[in-house]
Protein backbone atom coordinates (compact mmCIF):
# COMPACT_ATOMS: atom_id res chain seq x y z
CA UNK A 1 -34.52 61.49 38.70
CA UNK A 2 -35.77 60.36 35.24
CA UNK A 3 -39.68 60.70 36.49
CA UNK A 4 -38.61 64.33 37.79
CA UNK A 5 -37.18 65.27 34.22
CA UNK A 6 -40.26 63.43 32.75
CA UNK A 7 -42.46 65.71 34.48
CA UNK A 8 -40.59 69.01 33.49
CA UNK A 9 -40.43 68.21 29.83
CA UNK A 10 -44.81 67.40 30.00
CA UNK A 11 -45.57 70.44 32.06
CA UNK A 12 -42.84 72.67 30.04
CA UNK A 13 -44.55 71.17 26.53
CA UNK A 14 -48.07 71.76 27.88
CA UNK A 15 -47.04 75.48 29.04
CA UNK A 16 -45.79 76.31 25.60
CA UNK A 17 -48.51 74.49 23.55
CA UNK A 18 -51.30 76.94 26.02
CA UNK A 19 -49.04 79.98 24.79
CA UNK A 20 -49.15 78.82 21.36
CA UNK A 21 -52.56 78.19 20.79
CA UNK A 22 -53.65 81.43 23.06
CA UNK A 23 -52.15 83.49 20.56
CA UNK A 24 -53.55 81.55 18.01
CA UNK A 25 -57.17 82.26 19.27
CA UNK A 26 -56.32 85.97 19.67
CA UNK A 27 -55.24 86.42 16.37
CA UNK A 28 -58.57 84.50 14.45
CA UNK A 29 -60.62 86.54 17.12
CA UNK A 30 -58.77 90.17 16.28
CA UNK A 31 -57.92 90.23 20.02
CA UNK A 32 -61.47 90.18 21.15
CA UNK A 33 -62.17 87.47 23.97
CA UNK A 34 -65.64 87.08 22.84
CA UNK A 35 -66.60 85.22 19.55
CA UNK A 36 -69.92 86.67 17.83
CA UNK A 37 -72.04 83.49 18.43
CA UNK A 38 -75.20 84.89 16.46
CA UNK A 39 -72.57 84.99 13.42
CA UNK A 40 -71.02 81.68 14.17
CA UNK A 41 -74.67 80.33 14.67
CA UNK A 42 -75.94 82.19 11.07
CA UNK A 43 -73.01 79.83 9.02
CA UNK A 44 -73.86 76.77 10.64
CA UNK A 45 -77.47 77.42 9.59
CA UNK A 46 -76.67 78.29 6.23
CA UNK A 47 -73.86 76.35 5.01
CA UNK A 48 -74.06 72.93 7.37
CA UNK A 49 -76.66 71.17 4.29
CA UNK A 50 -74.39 71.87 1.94
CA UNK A 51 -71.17 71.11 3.43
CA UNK A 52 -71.91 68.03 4.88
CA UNK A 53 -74.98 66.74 3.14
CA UNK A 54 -76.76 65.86 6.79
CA UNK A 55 -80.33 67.14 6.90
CA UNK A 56 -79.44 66.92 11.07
CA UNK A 57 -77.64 69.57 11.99
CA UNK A 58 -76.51 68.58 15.42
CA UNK A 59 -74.92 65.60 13.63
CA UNK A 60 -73.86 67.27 10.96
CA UNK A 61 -71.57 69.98 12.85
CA UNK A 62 -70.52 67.02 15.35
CA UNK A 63 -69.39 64.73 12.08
CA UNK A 64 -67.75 67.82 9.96
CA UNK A 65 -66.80 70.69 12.34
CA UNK A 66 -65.92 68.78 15.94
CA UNK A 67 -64.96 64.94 14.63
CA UNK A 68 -60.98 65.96 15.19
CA UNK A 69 -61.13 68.12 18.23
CA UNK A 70 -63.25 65.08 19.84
CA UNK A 71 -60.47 62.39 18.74
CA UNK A 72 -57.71 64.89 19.87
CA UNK A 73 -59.71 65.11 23.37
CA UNK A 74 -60.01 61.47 23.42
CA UNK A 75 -55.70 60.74 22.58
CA UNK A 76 -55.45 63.36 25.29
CA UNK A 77 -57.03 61.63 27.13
CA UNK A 78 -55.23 58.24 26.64
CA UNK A 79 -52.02 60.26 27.01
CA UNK A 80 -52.87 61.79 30.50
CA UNK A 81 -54.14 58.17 31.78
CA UNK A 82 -50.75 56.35 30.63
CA UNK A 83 -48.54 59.23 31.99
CA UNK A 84 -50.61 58.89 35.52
CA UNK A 85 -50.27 55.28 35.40
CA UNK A 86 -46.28 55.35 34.41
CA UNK A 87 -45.44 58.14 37.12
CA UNK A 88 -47.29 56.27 40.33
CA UNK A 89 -45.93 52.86 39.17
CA UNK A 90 -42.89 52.55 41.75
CA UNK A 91 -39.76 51.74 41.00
CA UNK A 92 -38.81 48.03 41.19
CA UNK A 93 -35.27 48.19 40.24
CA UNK A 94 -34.43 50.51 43.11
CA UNK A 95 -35.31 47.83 45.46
């Protein structure tokens, strides 16, 4: 019963968080779906020197721009692997 509640409350938060950050993107996009990437691709080539000092740029928009989205992929990661790991674990009290 508590695994089945478990698994409502993840898959409820998840839904809402989607909704949440869909929105998000619509509203820093003006509802298009598409991003201009020639504009996107003009500020990294202009500004990535100066706001992170790198003469790489690869490394410097992986170090300044996509250091936290990385780390959030990799605790969402950990997350997903424990919540696997607790919900196949069978219960040992019910025998």
């Amino acid at each position: 019963m508590i695994k089945e509640i478990f698994i409502v409350i993840m898959l409820s938060t998840i839904l809402v968080t989607f909704t949440i950050s869909s929105n998000e993107i619509k509203k820093l996009t003006n509802g298009h779906s598409n991003i201009n990437t020639s504009e996107s691709k003009r500020y990294y080539l202009k500004n990535t020197l100066k706001e992170t000092g790198s003469q790489n740029i690869v490394t410097g928009i992986y170090l300044e721009y996509r250091l936290f989205d990385s780390i959030f992929e990799a605790g969402i990661l950990l997350i997903t692997a424990t919540g696997i790991i607790f919900i196949s674990k069978k219960d040992e009290t019910l025998d």
